[in-house]
PDB file of N, CA and C in Angstrom:
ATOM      1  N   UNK A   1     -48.551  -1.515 -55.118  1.00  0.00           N
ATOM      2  CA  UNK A   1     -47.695  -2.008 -56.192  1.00  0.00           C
ATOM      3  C   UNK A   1     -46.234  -1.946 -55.741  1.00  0.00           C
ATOM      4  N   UNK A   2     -45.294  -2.292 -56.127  1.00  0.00           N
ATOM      5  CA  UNK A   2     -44.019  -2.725 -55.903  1.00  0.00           C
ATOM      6  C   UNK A   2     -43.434  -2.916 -57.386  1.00  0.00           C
ATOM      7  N   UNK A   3     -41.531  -2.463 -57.038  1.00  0.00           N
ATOM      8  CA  UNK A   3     -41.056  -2.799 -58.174  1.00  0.00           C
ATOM      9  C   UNK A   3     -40.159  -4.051 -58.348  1.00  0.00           C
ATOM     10  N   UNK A   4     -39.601  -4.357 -59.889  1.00  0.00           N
ATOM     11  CA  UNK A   4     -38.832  -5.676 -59.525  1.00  0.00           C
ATOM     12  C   UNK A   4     -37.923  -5.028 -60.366  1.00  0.00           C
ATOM     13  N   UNK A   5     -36.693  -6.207 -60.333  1.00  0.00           N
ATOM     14  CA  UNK A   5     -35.381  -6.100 -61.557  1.00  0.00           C
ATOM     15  C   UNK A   5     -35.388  -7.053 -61.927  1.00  0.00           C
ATOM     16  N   UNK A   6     -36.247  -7.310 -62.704  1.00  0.00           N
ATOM     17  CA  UNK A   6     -35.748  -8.533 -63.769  1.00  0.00           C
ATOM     18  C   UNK A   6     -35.014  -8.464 -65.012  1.00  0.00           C
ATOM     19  N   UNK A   7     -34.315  -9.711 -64.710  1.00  0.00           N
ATOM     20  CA  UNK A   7     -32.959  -9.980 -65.499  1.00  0.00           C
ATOM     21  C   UNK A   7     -33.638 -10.787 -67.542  1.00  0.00           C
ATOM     22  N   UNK A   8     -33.779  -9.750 -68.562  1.00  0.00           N
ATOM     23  CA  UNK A   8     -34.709 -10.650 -69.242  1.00  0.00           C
ATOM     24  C   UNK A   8     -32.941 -10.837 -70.400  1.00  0.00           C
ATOM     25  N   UNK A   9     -33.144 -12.194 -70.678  1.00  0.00           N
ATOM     26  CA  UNK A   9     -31.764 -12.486 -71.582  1.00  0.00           C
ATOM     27  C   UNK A   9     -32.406 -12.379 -73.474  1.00  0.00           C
ATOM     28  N   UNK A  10     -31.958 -12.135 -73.728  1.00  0.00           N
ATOM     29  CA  UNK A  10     -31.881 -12.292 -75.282  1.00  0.00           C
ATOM     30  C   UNK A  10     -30.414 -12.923 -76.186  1.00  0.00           C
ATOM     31  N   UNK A  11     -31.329 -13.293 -77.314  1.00  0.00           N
ATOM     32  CA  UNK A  11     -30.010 -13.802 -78.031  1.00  0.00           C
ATOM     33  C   UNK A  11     -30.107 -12.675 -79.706  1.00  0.00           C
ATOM     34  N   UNK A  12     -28.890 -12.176 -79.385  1.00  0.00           N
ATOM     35  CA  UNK A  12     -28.834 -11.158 -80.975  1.00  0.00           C
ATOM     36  C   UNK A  12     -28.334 -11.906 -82.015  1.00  0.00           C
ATOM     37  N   UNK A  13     -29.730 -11.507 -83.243  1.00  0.00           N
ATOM     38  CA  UNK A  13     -29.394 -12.317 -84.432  1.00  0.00           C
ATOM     39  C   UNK A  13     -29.225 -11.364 -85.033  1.00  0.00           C
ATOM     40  N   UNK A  14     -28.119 -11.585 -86.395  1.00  0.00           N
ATOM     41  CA  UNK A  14     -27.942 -10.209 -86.918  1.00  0.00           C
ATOM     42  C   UNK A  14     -27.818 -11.035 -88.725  1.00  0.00           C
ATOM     43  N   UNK A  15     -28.732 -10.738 -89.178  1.00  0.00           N
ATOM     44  CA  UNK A  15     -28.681 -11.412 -90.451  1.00  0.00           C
ATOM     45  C   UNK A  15     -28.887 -12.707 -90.820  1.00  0.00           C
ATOM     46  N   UNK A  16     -28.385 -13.527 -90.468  1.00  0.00           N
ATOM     47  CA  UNK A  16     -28.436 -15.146 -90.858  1.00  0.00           C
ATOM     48  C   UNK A  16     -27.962 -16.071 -89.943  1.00  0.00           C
ATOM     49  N   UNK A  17     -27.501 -14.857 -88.732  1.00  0.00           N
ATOM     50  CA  UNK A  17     -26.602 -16.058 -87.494  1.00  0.00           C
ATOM     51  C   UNK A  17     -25.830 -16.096 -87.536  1.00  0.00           C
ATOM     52  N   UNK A  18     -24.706 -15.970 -89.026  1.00  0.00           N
ATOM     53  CA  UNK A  18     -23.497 -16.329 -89.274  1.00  0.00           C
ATOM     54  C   UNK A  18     -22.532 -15.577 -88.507  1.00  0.00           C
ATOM     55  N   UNK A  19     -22.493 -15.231 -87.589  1.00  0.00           N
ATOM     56  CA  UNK A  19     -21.146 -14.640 -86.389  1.00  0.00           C
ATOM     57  C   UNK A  19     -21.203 -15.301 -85.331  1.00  0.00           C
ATOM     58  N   UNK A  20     -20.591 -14.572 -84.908  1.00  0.00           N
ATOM     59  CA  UNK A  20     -20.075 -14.884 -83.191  1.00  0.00           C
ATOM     60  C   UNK A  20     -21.399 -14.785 -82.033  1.00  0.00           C
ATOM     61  N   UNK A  21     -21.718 -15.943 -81.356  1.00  0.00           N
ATOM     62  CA  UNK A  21     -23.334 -15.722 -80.893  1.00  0.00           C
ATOM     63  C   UNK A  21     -23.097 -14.684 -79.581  1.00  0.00           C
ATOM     64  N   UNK A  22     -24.065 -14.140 -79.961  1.00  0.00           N
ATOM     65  CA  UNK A  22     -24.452 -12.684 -78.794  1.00  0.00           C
ATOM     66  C   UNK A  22     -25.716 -12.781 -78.018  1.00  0.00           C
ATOM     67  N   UNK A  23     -25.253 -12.898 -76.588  1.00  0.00           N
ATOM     68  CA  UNK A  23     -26.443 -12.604 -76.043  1.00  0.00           C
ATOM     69  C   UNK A  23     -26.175 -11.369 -75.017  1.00  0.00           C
ATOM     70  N   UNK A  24     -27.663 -10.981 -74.875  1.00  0.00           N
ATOM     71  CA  UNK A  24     -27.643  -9.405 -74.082  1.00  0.00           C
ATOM     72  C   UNK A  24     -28.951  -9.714 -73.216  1.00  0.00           C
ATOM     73  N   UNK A  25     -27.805  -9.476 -71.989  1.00  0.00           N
ATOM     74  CA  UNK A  25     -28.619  -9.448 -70.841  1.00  0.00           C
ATOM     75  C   UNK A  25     -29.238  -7.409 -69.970  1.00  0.00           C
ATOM     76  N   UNK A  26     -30.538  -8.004 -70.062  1.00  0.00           N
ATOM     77  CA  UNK A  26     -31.016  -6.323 -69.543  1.00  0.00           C
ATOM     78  C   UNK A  26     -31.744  -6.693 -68.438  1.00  0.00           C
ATOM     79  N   UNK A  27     -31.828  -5.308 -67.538  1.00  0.00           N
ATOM     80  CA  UNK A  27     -32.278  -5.834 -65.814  1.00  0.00           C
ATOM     81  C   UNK A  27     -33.291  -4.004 -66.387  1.00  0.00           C
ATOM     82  N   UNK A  28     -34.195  -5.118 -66.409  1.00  0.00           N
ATOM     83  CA  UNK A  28     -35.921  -4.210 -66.852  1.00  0.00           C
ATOM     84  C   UNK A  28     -36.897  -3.847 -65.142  1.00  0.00           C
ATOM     85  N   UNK A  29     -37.283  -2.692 -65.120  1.00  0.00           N
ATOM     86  CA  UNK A  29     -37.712  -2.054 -63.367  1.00  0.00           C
ATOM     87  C   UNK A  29     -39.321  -2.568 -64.126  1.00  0.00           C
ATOM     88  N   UNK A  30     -40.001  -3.373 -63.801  1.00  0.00           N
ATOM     89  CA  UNK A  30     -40.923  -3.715 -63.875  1.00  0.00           C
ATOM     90  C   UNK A  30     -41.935  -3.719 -62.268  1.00  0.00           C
ATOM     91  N   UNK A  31     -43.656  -2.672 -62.706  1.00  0.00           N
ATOM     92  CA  UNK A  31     -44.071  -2.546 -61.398  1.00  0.00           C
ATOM     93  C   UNK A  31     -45.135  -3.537 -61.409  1.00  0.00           C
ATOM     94  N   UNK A  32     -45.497  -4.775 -59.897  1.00  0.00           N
ATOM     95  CA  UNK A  32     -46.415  -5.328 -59.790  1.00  0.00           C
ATOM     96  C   UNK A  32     -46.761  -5.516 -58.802  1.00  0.00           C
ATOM     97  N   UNK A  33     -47.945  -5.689 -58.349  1.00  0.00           N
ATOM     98  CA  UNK A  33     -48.457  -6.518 -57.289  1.00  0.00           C
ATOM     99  C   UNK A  33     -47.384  -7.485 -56.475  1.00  0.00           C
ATOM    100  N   UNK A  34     -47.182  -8.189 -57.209  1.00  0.00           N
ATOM    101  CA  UNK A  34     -45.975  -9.413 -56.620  1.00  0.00           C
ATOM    102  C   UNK A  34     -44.741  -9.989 -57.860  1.00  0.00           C
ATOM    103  N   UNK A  35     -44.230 -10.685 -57.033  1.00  0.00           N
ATOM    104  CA  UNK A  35     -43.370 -11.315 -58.475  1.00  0.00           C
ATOM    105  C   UNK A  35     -43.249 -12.488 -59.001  1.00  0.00           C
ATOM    106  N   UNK A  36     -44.733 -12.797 -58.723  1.00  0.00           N
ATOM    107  CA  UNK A  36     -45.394 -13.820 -60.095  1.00  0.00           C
ATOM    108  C   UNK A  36     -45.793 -12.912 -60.915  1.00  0.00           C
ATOM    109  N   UNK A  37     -46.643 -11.777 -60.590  1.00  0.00           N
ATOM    110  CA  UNK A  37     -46.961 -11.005 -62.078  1.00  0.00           C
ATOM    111  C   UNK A  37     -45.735 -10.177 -62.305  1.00  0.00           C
ATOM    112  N   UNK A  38     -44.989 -10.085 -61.715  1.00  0.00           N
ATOM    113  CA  UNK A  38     -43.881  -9.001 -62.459  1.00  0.00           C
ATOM    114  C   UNK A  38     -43.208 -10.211 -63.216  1.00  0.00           C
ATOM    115  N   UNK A  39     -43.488 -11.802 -63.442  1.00  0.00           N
ATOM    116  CA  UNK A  39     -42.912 -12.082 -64.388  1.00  0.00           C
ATOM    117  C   UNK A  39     -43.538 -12.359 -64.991  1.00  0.00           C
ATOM    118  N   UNK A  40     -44.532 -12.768 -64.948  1.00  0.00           N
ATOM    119  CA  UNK A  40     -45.921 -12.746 -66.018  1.00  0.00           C
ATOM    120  C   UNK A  40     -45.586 -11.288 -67.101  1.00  0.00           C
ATOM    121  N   UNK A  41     -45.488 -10.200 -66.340  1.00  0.00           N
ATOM    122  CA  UNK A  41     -45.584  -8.892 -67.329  1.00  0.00           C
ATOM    123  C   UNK A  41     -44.270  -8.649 -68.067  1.00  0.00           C
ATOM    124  N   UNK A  42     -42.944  -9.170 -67.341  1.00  0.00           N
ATOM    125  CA  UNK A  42     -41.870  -9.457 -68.193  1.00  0.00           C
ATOM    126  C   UNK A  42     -42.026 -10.317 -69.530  1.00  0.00           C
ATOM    127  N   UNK A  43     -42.333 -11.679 -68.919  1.00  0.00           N
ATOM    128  CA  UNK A  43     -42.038 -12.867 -69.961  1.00  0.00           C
ATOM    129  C   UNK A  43     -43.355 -11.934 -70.813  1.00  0.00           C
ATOM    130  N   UNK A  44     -44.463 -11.603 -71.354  1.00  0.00           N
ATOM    131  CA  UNK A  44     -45.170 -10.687 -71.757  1.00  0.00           C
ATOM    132  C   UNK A  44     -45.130  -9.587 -72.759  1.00  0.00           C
ATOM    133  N   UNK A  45     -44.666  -8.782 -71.975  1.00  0.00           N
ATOM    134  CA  UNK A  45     -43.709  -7.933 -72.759  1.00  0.00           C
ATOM    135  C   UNK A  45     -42.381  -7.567 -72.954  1.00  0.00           C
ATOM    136  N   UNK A  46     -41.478  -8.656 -72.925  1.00  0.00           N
ATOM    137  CA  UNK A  46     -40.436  -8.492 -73.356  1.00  0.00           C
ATOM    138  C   UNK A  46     -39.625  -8.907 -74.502  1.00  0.00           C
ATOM    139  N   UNK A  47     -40.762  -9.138 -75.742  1.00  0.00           N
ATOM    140  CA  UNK A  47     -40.772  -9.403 -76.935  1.00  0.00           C
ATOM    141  C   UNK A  47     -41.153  -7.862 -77.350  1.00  0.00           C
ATOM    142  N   UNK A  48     -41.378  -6.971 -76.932  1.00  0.00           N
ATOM    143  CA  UNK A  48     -41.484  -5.364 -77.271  1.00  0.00           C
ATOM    144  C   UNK A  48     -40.669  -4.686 -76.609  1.00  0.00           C
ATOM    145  N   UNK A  49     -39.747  -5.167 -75.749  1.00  0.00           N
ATOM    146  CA  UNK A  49     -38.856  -3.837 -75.662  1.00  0.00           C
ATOM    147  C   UNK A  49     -37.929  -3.731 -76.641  1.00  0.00           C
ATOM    148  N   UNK A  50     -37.196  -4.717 -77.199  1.00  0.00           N
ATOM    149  CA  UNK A  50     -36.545  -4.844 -78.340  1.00  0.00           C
ATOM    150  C   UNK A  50     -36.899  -5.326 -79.687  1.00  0.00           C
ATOM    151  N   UNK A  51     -37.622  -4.075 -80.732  1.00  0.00           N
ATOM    152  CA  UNK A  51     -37.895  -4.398 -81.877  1.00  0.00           C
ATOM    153  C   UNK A  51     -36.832  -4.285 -82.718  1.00  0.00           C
ATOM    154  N   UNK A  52     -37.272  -5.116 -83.603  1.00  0.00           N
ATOM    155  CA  UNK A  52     -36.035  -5.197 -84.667  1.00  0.00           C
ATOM    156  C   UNK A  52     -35.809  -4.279 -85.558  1.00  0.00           C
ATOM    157  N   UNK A  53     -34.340  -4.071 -86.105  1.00  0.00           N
ATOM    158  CA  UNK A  53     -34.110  -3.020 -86.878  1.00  0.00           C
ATOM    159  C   UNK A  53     -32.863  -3.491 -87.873  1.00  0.00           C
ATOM    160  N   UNK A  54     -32.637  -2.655 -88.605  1.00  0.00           N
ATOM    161  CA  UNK A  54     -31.652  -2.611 -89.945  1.00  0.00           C
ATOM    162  C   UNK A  54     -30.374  -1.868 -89.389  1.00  0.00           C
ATOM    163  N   UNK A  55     -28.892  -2.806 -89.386  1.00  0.00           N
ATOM    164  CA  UNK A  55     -27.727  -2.305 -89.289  1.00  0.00           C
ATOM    165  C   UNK A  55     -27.259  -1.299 -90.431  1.00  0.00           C
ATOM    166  N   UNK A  56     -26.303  -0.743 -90.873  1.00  0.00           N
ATOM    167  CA  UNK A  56     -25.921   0.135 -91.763  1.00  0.00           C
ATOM    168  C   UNK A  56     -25.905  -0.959 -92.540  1.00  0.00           C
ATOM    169  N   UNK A  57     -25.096  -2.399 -92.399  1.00  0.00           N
ATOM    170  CA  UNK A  57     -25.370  -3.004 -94.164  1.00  0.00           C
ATOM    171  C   UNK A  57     -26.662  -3.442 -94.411  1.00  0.00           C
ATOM    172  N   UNK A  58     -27.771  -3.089 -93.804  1.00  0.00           N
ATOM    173  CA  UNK A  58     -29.063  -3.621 -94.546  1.00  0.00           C
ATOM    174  C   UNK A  58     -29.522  -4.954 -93.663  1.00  0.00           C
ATOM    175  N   UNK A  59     -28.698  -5.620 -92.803  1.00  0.00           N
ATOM    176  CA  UNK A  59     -29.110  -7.022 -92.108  1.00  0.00           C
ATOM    177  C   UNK A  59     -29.865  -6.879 -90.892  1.00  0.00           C
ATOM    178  N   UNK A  60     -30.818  -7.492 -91.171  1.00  0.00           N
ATOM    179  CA  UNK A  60     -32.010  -6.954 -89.772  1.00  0.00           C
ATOM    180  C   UNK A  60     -31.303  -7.714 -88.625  1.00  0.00           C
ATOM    181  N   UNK A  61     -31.268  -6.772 -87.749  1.00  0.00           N
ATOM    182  CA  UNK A  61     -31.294  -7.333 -85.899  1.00  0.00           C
ATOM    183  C   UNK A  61     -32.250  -7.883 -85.354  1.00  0.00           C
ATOM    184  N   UNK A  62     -31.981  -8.822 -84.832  1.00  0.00           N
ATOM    185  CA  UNK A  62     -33.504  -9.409 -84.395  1.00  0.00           C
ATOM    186  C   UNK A  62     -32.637  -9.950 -82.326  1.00  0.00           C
ATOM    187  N   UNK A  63     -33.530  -9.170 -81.558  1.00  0.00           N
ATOM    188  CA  UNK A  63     -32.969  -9.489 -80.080  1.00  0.00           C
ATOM    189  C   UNK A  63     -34.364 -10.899 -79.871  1.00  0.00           C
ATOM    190  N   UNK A  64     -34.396 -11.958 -79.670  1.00  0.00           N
ATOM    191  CA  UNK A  64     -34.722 -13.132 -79.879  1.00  0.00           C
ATOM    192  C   UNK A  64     -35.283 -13.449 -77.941  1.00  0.00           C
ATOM    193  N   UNK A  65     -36.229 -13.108 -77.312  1.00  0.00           N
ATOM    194  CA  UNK A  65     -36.374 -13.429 -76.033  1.00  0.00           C
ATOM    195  C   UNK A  65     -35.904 -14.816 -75.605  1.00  0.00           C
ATOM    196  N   UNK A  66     -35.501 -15.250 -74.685  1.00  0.00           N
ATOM    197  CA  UNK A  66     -34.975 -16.568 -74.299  1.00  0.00           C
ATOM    198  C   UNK A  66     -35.581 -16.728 -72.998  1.00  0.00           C
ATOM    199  N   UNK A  67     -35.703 -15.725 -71.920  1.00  0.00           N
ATOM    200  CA  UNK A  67     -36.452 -16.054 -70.770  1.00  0.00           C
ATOM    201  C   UNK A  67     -35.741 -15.097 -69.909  1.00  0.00           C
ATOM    202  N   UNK A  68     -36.355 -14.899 -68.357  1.00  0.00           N
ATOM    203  CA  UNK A  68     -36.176 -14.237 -67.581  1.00  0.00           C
ATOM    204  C   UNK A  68     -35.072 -14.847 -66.654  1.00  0.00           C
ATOM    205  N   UNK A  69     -33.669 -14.618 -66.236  1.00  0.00           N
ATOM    206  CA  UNK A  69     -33.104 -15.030 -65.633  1.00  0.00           C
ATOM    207  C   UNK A  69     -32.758 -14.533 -63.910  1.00  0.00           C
ATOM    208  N   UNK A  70     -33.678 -13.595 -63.950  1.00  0.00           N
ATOM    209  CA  UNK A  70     -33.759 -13.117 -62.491  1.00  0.00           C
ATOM    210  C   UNK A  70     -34.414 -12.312 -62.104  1.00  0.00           C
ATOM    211  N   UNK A  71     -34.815 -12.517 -60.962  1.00  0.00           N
ATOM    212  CA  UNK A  71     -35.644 -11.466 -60.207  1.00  0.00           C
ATOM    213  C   UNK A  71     -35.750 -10.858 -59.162  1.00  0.00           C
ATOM    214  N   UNK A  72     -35.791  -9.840 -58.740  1.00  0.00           N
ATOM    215  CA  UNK A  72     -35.407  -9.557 -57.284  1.00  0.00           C
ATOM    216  C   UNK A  72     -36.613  -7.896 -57.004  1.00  0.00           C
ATOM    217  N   UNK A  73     -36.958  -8.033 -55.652  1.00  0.00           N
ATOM    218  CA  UNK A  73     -37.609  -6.628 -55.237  1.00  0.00           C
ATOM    219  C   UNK A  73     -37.051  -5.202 -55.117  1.00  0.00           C
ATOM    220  N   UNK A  74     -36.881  -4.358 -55.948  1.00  0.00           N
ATOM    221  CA  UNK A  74     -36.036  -3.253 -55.358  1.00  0.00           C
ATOM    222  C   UNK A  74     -37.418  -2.903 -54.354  1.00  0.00           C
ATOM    223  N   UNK A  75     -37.103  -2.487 -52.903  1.00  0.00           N
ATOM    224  CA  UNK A  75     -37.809  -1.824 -51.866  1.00  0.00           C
ATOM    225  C   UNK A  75     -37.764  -0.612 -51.747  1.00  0.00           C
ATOM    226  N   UNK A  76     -36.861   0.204 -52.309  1.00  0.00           N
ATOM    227  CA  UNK A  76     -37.195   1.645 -52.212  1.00  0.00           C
ATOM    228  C   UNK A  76     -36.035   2.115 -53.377  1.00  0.00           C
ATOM    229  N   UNK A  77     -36.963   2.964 -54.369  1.00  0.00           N
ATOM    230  CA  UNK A  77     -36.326   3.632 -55.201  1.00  0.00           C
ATOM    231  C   UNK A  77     -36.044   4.895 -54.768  1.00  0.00           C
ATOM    232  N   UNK A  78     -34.248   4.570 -54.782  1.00  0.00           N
ATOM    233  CA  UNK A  78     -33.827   6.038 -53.647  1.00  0.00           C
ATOM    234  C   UNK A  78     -32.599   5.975 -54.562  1.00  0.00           C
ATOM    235  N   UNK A  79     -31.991   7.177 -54.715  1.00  0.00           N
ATOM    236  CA  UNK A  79     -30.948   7.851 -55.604  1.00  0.00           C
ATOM    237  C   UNK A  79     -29.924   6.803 -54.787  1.00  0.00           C
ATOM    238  N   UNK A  80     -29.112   5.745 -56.262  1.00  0.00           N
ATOM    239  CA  UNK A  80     -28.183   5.000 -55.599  1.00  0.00           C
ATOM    240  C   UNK A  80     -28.557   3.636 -54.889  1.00  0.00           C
ATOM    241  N   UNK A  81     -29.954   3.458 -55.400  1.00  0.00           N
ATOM    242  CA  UNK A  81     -30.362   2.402 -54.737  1.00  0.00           C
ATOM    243  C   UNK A  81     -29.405   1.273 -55.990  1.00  0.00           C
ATOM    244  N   UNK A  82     -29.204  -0.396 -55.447  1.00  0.00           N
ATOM    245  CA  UNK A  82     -28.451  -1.509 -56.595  1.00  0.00           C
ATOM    246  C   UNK A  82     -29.905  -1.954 -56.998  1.00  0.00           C
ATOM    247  N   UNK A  83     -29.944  -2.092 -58.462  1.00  0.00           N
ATOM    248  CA  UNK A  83     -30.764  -2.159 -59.584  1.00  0.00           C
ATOM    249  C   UNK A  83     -30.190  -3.849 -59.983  1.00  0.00           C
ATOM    250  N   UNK A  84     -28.820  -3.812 -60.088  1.00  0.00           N
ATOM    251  CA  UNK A  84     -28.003  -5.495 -60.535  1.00  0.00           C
ATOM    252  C   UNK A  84     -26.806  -4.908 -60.339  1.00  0.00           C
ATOM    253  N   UNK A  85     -26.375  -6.265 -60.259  1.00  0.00           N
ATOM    254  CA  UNK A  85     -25.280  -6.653 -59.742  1.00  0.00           C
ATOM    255  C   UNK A  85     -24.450  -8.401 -60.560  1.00  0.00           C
ATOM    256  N   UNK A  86     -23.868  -7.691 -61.075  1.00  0.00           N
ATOM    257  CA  UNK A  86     -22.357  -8.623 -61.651  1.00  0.00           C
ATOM    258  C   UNK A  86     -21.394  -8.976 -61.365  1.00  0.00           C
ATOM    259  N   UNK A  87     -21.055 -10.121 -61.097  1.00  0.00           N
ATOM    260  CA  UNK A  87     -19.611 -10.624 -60.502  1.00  0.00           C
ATOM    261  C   UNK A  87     -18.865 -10.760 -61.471  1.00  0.00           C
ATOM    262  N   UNK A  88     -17.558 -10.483 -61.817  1.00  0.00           N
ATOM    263  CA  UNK A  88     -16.866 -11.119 -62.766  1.00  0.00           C
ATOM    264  C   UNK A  88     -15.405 -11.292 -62.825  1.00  0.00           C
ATOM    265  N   UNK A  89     -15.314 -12.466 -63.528  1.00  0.00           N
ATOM    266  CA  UNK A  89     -13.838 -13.099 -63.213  1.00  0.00           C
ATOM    267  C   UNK A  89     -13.274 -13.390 -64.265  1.00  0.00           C
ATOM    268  N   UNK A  90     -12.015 -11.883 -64.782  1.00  0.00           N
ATOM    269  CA  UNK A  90     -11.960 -11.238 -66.087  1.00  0.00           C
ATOM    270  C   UNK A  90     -10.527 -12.978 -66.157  1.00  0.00           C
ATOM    271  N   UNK A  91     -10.051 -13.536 -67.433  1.00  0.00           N
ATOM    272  CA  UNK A  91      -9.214 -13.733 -67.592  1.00  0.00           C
ATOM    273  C   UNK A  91      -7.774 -12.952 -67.398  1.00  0.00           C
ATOM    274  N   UNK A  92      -7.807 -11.647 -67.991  1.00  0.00           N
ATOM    275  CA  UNK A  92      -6.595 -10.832 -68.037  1.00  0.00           C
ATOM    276  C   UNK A  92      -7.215  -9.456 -66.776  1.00  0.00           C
ATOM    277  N   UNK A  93      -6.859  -9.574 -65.707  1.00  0.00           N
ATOM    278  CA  UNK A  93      -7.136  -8.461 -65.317  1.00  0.00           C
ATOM    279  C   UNK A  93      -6.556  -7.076 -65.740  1.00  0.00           C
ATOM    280  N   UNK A  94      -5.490  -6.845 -66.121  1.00  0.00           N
ATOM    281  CA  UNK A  94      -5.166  -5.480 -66.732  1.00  0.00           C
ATOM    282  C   UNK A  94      -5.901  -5.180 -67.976  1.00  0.00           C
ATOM    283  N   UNK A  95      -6.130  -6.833 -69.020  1.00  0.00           N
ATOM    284  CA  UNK A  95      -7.525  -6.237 -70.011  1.00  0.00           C
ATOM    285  C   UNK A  95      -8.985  -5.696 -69.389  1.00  0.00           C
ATOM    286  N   UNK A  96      -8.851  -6.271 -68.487  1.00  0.00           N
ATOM    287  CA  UNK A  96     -10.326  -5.763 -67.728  1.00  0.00           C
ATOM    288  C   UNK A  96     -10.350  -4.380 -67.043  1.00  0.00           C
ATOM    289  N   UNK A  97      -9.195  -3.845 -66.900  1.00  0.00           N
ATOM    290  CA  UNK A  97      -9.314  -2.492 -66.047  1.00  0.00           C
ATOM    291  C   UNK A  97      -8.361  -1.679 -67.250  1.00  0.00           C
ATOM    292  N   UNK A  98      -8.244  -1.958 -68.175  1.00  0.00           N
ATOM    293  CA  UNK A  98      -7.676  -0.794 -69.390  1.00  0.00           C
ATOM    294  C   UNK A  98      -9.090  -0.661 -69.959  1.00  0.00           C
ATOM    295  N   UNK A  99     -10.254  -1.903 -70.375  1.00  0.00           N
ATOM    296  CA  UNK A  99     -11.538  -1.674 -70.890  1.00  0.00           C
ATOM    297  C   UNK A  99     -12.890  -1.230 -70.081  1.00  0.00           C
ATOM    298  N   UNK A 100     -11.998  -0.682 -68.410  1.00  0.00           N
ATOM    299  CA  UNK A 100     -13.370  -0.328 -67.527  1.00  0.00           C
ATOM    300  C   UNK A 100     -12.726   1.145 -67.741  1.00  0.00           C
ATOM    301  N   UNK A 101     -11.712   1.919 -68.113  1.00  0.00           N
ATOM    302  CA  UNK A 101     -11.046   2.714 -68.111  1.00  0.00           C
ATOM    303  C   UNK A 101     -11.758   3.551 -69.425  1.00  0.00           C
ATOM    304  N   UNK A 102     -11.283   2.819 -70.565  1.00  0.00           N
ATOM    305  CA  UNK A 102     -12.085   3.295 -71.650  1.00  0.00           C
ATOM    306  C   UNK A 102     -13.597   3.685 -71.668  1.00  0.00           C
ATOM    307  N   UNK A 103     -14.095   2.583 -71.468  1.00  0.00           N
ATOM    308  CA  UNK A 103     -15.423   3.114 -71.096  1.00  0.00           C
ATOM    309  C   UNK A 103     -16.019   4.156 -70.147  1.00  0.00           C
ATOM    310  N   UNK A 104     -15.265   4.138 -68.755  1.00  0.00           N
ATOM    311  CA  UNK A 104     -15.091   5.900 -68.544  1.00  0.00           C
ATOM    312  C   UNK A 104     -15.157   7.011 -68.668  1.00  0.00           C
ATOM    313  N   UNK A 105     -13.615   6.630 -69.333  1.00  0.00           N
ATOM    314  CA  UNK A 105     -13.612   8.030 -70.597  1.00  0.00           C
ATOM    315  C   UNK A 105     -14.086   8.150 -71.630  1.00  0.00           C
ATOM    316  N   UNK A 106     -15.199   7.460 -71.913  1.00  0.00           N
ATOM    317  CA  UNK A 106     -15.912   7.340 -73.038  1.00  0.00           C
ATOM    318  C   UNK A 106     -17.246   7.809 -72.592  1.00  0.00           C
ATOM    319  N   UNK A 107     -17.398   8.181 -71.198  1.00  0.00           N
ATOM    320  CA  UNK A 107     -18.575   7.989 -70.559  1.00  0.00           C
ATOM    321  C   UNK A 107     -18.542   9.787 -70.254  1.00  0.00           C
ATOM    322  N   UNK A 108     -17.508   9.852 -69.717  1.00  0.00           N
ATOM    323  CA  UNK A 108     -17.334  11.414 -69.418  1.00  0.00           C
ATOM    324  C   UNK A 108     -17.051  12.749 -70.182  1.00  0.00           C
ATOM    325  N   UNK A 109     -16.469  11.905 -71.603  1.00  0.00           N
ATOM    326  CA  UNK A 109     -16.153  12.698 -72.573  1.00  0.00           C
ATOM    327  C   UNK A 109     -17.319  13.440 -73.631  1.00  0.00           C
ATOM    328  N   UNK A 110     -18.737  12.300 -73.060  1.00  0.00           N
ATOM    329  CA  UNK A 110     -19.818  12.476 -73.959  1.00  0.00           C
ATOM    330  C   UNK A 110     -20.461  14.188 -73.294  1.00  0.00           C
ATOM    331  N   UNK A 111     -21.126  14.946 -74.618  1.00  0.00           N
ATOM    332  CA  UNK A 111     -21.587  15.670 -74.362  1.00  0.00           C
ATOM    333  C   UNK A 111     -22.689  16.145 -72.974  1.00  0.00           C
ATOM    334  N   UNK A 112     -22.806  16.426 -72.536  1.00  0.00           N
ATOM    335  CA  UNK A 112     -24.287  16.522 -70.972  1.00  0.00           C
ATOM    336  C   UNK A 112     -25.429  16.988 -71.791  1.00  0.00           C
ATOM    337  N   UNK A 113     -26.451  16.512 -71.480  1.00  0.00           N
ATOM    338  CA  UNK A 113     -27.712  16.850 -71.503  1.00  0.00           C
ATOM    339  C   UNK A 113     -28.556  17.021 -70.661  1.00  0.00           C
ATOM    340  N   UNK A 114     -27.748  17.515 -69.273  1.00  0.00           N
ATOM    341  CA  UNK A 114     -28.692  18.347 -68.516  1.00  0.00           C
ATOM    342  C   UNK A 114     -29.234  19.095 -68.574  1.00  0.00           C
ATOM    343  N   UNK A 115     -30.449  19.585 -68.056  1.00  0.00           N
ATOM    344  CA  UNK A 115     -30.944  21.017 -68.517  1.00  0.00           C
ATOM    345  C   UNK A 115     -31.353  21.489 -66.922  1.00  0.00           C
TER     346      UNK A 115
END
């Protein structure tokens, strides 16, 4: 068996549609034989990794599958191995590195749950 990273996209509905359209992309470690069935077992089950749920005002979330947008072999799962990979080409670069900043410190500030 072997693993993959597939890229599965969704589109977030949050009540009636009426906002700003959201989609969320997740890179799922799926194990197969090859990667026709690792997308067979994606496209599959990836209407269950995201069940729907109720925001605080009561409007159900619904993550809406759209399809698999990538795939690739990780060959050895080793501490630090690349899982995905994003290019991006921020409009404002100082907005882009004040909001990689935040998230940071948003990242480090959180409690540990090591044990």
């Amino acid at each position: 068996m072997k693993w993959f990273a597939v890229n599965c996209i969704y589109q977030v509905i949050c009540g009636e549609g009426k906002h700003t359209p959201q989609f969320n992309e997740q890179t799922r470690l799926i194990q197969a034989k090859g990667i026709r069935q690792a997308l067979s077992k994606a496209n599959l089950n990836a209407v269950h990794f995201n069940p729907s749920l109720n925001n605080c005002q009561g409007d159900k979330i619904v993550w809406k599958f759209l399809g698999v947008g990538g795939i690739s072999e990780v060959v050895e799962l080793t501490d630090g191995a690349e899982v995905s990979s994003k290019m991006v080409e921020p409009q404002s670069v100082s907005l882009y590195l004040e909001k990689l900043a935040h998230r940071n410190k948003s990242l480090t500030n959180q409690k540990r749950f090591d044990n």
